[in-house]
PDB file of N, CA and C in Angstrom:
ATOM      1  N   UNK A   1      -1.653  39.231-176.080  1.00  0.00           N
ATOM      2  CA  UNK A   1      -1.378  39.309-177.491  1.00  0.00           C
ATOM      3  C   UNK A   1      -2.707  39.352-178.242  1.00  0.00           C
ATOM      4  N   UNK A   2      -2.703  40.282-179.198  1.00  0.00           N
ATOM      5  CA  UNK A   2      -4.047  40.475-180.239  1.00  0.00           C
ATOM      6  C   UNK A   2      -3.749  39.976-181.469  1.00  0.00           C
ATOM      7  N   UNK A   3      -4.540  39.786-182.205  1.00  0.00           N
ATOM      8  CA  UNK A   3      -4.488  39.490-183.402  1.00  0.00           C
ATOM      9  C   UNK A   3      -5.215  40.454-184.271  1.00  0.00           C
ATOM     10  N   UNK A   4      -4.994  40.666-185.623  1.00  0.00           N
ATOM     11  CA  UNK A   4      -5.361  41.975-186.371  1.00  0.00           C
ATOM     12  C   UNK A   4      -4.889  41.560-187.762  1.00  0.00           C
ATOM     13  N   UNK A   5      -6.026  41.602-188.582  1.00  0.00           N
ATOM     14  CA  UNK A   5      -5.621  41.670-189.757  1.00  0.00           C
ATOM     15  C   UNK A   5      -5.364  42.678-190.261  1.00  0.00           C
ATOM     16  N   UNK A   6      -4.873  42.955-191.895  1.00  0.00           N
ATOM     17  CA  UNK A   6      -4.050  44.262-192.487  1.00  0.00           C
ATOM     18  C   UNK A   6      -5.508  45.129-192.445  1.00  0.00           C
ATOM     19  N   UNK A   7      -6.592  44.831-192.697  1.00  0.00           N
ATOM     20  CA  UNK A   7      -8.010  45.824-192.820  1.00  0.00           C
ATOM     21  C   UNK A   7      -8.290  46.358-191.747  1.00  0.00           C
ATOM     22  N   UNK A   8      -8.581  45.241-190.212  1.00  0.00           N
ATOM     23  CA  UNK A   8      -8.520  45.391-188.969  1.00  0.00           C
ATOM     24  C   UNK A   8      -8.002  46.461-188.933  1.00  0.00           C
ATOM     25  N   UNK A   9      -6.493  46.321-188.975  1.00  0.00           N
ATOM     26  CA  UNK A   9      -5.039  47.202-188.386  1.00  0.00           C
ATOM     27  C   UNK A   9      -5.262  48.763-189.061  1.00  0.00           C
ATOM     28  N   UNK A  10      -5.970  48.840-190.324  1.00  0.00           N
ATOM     29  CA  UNK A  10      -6.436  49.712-190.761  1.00  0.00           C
ATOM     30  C   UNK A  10      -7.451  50.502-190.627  1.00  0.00           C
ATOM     31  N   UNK A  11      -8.406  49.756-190.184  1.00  0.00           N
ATOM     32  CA  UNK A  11      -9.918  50.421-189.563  1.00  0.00           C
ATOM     33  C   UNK A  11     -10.000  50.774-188.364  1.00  0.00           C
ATOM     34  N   UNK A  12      -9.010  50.253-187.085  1.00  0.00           N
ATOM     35  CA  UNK A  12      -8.932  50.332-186.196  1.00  0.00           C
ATOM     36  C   UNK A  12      -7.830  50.607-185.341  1.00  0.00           C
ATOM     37  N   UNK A  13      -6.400  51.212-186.063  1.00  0.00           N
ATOM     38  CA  UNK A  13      -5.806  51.706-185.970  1.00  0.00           C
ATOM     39  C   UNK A  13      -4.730  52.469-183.916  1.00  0.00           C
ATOM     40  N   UNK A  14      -6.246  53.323-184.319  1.00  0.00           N
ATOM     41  CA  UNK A  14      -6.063  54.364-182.557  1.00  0.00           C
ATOM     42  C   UNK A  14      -6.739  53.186-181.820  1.00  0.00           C
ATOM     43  N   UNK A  15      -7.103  52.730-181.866  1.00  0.00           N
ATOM     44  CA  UNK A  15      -7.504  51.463-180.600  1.00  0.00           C
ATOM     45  C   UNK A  15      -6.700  50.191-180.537  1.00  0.00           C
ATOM     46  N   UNK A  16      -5.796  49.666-181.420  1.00  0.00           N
ATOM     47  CA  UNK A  16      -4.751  48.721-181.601  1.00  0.00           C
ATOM     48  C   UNK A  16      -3.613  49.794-180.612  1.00  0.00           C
ATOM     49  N   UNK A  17      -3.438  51.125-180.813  1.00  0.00           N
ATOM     50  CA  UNK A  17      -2.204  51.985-180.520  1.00  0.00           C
ATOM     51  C   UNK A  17      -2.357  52.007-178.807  1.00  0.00           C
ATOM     52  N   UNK A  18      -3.479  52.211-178.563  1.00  0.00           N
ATOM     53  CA  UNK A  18      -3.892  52.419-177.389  1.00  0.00           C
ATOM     54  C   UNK A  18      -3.852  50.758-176.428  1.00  0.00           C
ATOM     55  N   UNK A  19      -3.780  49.644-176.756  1.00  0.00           N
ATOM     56  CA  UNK A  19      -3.586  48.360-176.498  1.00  0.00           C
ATOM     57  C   UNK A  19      -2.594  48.129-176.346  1.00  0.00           C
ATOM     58  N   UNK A  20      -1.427  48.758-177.439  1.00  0.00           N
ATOM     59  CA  UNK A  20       0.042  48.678-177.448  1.00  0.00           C
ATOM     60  C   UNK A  20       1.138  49.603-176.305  1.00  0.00           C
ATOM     61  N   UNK A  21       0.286  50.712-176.703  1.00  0.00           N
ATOM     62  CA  UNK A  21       0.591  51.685-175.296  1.00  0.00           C
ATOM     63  C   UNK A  21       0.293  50.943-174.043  1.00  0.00           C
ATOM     64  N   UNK A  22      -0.409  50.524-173.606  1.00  0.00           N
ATOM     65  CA  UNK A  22      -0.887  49.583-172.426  1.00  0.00           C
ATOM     66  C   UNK A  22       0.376  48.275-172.279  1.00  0.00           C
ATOM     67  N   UNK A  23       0.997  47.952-173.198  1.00  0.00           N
ATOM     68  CA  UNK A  23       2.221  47.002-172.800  1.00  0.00           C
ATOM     69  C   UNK A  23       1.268  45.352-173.978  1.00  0.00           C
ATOM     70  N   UNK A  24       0.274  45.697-174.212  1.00  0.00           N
ATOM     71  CA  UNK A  24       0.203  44.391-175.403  1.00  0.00           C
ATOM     72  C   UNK A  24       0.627  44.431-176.576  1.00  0.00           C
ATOM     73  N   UNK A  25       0.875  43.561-177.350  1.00  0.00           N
ATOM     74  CA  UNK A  25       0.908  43.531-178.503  1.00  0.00           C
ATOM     75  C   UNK A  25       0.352  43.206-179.221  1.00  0.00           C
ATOM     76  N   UNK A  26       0.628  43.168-180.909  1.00  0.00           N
ATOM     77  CA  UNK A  26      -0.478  43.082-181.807  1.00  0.00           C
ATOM     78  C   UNK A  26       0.331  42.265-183.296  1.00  0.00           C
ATOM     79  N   UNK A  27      -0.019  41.154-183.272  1.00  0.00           N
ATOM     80  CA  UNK A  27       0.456  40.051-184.398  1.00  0.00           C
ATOM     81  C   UNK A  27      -0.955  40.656-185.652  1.00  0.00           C
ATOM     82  N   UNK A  28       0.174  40.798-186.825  1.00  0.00           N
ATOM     83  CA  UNK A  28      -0.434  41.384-187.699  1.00  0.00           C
ATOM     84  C   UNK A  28      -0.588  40.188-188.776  1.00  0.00           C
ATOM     85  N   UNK A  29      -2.107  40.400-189.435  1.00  0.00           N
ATOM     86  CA  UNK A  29      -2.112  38.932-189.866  1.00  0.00           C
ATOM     87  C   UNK A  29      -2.629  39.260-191.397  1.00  0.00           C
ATOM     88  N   UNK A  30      -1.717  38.749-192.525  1.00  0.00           N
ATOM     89  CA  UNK A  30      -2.636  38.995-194.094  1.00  0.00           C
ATOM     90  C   UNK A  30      -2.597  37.738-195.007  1.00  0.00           C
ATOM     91  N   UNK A  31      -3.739  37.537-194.885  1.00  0.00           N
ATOM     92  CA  UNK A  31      -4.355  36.382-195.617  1.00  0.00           C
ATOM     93  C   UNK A  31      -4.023  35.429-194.746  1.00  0.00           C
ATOM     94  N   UNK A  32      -4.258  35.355-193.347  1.00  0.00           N
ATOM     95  CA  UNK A  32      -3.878  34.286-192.286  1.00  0.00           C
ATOM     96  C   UNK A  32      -2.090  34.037-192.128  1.00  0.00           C
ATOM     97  N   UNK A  33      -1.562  34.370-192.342  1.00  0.00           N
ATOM     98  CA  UNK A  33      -0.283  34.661-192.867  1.00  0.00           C
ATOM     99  C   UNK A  33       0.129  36.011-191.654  1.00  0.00           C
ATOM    100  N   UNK A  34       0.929  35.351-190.632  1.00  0.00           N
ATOM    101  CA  UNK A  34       1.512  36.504-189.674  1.00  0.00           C
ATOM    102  C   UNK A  34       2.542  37.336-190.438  1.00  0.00           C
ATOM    103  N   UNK A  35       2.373  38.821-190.418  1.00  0.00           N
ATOM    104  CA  UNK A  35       3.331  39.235-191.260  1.00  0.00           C
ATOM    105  C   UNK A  35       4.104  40.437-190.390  1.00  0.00           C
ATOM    106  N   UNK A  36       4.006  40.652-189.328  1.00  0.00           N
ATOM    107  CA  UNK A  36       4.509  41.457-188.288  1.00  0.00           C
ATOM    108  C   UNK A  36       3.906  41.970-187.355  1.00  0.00           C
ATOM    109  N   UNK A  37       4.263  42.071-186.079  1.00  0.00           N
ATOM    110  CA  UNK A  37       4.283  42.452-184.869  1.00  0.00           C
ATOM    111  C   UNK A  37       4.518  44.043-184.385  1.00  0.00           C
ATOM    112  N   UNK A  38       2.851  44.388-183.850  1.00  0.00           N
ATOM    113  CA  UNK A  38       2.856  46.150-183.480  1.00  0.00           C
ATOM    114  C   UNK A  38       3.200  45.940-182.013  1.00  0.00           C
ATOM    115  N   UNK A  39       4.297  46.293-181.613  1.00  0.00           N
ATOM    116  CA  UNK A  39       4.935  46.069-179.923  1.00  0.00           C
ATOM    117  C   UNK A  39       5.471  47.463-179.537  1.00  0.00           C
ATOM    118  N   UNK A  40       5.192  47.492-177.963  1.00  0.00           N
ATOM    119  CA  UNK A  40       5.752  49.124-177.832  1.00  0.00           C
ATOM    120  C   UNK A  40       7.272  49.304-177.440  1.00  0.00           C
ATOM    121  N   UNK A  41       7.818  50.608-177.728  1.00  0.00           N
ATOM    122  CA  UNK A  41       8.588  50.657-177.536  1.00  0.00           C
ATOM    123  C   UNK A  41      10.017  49.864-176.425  1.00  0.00           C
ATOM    124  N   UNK A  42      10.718  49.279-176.885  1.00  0.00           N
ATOM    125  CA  UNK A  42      11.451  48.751-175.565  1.00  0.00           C
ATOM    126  C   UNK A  42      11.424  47.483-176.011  1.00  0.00           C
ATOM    127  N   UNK A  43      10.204  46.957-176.957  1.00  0.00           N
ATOM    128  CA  UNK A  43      10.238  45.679-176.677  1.00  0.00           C
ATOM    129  C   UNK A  43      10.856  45.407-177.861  1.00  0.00           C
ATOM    130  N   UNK A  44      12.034  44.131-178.161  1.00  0.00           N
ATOM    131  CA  UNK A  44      12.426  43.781-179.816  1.00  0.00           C
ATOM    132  C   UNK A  44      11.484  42.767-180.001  1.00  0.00           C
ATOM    133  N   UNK A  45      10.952  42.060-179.497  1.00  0.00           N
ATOM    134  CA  UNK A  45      10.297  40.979-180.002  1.00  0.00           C
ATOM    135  C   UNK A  45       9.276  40.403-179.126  1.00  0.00           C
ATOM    136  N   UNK A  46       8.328  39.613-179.795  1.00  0.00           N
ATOM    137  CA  UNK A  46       7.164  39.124-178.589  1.00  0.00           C
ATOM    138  C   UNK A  46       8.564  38.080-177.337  1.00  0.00           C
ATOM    139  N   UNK A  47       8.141  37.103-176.844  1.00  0.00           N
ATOM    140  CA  UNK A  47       8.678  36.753-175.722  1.00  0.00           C
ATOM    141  C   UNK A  47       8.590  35.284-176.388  1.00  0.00           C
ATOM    142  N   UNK A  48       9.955  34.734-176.784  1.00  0.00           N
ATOM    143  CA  UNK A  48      10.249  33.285-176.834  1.00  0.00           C
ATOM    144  C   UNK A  48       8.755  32.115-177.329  1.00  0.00           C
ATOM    145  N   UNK A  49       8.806  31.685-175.849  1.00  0.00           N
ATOM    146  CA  UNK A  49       7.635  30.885-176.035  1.00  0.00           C
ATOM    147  C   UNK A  49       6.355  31.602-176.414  1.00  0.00           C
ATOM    148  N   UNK A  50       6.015  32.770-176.273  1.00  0.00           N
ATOM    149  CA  UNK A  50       4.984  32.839-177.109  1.00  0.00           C
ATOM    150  C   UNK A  50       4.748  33.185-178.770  1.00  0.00           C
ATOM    151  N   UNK A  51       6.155  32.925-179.216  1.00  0.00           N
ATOM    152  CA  UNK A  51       5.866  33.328-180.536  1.00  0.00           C
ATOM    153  C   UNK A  51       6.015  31.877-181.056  1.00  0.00           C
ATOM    154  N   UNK A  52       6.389  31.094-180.132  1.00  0.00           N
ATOM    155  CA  UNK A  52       6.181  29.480-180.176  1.00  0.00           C
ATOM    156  C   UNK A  52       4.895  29.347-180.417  1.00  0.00           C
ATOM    157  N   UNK A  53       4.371  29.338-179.556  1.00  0.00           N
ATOM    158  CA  UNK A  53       2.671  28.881-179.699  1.00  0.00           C
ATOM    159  C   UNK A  53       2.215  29.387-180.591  1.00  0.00           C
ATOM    160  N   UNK A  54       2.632  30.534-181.084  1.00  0.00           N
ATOM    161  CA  UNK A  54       1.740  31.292-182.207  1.00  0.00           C
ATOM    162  C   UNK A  54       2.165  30.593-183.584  1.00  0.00           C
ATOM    163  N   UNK A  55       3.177  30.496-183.242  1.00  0.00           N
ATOM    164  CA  UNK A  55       3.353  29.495-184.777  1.00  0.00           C
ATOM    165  C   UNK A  55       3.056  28.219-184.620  1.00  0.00           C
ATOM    166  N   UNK A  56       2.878  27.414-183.664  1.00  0.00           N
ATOM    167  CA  UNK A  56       2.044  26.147-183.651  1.00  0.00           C
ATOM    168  C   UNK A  56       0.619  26.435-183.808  1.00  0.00           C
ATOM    169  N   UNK A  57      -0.129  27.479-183.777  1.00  0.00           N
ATOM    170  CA  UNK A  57      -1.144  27.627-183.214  1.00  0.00           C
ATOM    171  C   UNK A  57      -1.316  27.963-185.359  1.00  0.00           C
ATOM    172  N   UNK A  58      -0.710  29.036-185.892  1.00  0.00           N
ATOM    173  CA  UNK A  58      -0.712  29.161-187.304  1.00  0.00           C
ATOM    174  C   UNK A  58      -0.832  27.622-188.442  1.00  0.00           C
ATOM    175  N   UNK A  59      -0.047  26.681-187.864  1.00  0.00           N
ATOM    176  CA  UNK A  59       0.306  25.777-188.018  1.00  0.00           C
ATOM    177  C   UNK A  59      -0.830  24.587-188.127  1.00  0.00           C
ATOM    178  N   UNK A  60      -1.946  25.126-186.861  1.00  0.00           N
ATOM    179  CA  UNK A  60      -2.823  24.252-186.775  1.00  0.00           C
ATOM    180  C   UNK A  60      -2.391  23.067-186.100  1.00  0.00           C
ATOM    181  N   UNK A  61      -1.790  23.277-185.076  1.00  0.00           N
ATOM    182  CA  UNK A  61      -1.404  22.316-184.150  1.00  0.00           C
ATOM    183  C   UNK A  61      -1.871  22.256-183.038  1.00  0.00           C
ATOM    184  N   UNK A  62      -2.087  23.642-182.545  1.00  0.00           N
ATOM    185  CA  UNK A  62      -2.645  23.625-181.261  1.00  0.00           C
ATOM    186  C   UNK A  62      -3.614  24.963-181.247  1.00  0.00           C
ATOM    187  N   UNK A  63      -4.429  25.015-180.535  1.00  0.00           N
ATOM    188  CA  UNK A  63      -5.666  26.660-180.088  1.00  0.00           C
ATOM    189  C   UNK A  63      -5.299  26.966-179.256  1.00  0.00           C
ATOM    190  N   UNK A  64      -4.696  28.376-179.004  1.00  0.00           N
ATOM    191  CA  UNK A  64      -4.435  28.685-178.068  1.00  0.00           C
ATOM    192  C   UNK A  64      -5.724  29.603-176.860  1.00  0.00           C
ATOM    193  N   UNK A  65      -5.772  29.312-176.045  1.00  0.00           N
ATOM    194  CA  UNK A  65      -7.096  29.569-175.374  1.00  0.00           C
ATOM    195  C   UNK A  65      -7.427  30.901-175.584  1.00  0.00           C
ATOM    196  N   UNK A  66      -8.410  31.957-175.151  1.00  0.00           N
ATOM    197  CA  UNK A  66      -9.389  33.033-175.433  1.00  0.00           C
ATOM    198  C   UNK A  66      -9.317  33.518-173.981  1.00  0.00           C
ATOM    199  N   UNK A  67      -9.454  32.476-173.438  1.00  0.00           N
ATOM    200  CA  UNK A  67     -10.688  33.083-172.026  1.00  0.00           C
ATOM    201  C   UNK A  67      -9.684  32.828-170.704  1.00  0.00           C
ATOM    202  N   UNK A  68      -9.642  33.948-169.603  1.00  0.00           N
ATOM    203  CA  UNK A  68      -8.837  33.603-168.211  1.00  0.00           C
ATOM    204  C   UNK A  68      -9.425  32.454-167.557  1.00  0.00           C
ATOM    205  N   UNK A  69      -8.187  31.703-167.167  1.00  0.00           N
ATOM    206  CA  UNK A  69      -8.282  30.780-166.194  1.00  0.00           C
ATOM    207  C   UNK A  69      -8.994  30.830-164.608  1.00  0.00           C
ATOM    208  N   UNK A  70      -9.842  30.452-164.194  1.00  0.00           N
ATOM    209  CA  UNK A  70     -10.742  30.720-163.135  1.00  0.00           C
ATOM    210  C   UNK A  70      -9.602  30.569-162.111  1.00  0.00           C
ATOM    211  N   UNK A  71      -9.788  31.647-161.082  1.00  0.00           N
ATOM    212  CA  UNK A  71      -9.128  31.655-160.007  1.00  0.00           C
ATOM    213  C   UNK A  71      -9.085  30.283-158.837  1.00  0.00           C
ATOM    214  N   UNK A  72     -10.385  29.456-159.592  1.00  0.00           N
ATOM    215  CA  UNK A  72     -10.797  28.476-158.488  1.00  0.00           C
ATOM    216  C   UNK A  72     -10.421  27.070-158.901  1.00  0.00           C
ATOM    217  N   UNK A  73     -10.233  27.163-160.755  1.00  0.00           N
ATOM    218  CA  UNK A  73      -9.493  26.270-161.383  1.00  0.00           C
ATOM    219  C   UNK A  73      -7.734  25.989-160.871  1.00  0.00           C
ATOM    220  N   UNK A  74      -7.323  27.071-160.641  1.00  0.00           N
ATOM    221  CA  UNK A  74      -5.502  27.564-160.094  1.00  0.00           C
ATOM    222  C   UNK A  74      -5.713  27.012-158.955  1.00  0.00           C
ATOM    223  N   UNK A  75      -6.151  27.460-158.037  1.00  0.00           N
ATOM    224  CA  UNK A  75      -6.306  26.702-156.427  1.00  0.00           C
ATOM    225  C   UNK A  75      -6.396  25.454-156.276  1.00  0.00           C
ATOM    226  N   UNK A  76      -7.357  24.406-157.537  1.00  0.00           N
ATOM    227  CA  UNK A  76      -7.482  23.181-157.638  1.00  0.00           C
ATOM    228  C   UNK A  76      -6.467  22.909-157.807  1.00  0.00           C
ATOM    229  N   UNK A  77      -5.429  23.158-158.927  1.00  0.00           N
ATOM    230  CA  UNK A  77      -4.036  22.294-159.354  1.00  0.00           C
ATOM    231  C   UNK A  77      -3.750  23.019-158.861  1.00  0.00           C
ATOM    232  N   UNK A  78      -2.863  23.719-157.921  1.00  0.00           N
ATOM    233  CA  UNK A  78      -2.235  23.835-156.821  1.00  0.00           C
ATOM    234  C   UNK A  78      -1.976  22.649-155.948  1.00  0.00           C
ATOM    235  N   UNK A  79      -3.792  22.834-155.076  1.00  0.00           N
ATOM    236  CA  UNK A  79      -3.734  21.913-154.331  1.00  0.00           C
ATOM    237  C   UNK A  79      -3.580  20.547-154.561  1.00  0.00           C
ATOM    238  N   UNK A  80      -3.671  20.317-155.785  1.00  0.00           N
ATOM    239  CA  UNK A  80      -3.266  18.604-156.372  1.00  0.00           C
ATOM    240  C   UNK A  80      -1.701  18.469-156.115  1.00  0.00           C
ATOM    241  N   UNK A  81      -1.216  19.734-157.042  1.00  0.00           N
ATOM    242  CA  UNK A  81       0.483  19.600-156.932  1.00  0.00           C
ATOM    243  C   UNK A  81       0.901  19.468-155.721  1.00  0.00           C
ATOM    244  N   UNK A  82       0.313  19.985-154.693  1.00  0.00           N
ATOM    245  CA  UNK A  82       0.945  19.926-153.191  1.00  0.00           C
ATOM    246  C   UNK A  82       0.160  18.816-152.835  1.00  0.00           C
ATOM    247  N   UNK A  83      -0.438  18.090-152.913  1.00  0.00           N
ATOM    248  CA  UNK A  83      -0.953  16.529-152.514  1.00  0.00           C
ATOM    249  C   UNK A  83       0.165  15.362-153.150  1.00  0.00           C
ATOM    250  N   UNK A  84       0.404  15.664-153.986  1.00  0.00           N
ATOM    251  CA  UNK A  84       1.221  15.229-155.240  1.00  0.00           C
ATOM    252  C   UNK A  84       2.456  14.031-154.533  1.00  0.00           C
ATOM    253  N   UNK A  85       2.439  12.696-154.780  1.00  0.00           N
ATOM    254  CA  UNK A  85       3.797  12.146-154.096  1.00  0.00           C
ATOM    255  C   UNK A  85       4.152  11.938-155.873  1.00  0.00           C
ATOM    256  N   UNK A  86       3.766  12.194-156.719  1.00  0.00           N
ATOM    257  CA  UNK A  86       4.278  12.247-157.763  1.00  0.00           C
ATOM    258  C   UNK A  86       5.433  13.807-158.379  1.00  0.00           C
ATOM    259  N   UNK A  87       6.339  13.961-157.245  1.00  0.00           N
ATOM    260  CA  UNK A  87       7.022  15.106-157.573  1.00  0.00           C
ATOM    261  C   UNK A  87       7.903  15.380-159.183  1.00  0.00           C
ATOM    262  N   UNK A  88       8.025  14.677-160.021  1.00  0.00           N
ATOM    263  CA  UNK A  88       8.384  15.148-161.382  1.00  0.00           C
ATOM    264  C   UNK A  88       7.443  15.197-162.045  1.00  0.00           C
ATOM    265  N   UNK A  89       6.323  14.152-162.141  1.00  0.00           N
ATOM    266  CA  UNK A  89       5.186  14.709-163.135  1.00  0.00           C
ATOM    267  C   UNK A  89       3.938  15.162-162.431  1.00  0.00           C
ATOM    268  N   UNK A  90       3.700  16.033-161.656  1.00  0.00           N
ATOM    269  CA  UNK A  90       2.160  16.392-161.036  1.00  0.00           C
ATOM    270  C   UNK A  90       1.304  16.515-161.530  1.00  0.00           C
ATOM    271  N   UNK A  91       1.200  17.243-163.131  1.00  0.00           N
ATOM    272  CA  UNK A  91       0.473  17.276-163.910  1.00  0.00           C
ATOM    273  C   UNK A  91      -0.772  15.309-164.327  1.00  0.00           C
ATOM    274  N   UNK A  92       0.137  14.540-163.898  1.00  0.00           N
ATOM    275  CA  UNK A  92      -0.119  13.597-164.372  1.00  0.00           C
ATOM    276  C   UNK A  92      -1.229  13.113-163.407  1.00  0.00           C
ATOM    277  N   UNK A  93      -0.688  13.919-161.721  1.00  0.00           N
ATOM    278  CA  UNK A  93      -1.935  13.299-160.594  1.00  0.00           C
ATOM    279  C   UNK A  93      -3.488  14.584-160.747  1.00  0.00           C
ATOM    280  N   UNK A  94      -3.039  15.585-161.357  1.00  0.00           N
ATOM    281  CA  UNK A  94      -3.945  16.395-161.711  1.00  0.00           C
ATOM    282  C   UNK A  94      -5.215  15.597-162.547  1.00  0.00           C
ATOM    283  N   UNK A  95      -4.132  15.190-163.383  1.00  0.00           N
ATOM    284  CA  UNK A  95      -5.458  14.536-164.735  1.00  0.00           C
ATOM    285  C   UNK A  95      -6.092  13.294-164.549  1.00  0.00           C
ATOM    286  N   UNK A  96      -5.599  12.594-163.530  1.00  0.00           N
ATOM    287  CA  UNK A  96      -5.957  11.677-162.867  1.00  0.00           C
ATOM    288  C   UNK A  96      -7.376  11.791-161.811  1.00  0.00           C
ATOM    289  N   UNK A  97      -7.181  12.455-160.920  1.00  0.00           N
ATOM    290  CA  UNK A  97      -7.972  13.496-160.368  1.00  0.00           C
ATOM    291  C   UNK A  97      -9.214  14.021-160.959  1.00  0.00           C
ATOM    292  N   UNK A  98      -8.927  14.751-161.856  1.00  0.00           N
ATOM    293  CA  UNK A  98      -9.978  15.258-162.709  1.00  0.00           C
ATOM    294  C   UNK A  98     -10.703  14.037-163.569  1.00  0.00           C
ATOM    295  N   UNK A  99     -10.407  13.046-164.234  1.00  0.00           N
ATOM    296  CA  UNK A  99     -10.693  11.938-164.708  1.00  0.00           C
ATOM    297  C   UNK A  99     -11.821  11.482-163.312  1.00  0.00           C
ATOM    298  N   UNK A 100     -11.647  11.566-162.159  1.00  0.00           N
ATOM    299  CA  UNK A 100     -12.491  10.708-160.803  1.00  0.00           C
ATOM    300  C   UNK A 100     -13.579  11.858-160.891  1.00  0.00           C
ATOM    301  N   UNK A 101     -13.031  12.877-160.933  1.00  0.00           N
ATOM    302  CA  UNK A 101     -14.348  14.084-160.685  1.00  0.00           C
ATOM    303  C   UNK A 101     -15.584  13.833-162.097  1.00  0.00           C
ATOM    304  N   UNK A 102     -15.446  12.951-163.115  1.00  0.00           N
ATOM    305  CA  UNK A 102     -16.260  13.086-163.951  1.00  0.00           C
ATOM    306  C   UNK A 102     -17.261  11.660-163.980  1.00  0.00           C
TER     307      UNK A 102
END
């Protein structure tokens, strides 16, 4: 998902189209204010939870991250979750874990 303001969306147009063609989309934003969604054909709407986050994220509740998750970060919580005798919350032996590594 991109973000684009109304000037953006205007100046840059054939390269937003070409992003959208590719299967992303593009949250259109005026005066910080989401005011519609450039999605390609097929699609009616972004996908549930992520138009969740985007409005928490508008909201100032939460940042939603920028940058991919390291392939070597995934392998770590993996391997925590499968160490894990904590089978409903794993997340919890993760942060635990990581808390010893510092």
């Amino acid at each position: 998902m991109r973000r684009a303001s109304v000037t953006d969306l205007k100046n840059h147009l054939s390269e937003f189209l070409v992003l959208v063609k590719k299967g992303d989309f593009v949250r259109i934003y005026d005066r910080k204010e989401p005011v519609a969604d450039l999605l390609p054909i097929g699609h009616l709407s972004a996908s549930d939870n992520e138009t969740r986050l985007l409005e928490l994220e508008t909201k100032g509740i939460l940042r939603l991250g920028r940058e991919k998750i390291s392939d070597e970060f995934l392998r770590h919580i993996k391997d925590i979750a499968k160490k894990s005798s904590n089978t409903t919350y794993p997340a919890l032996d993760f942060l635990l874990e990581e808390r010893k590594l510092k």
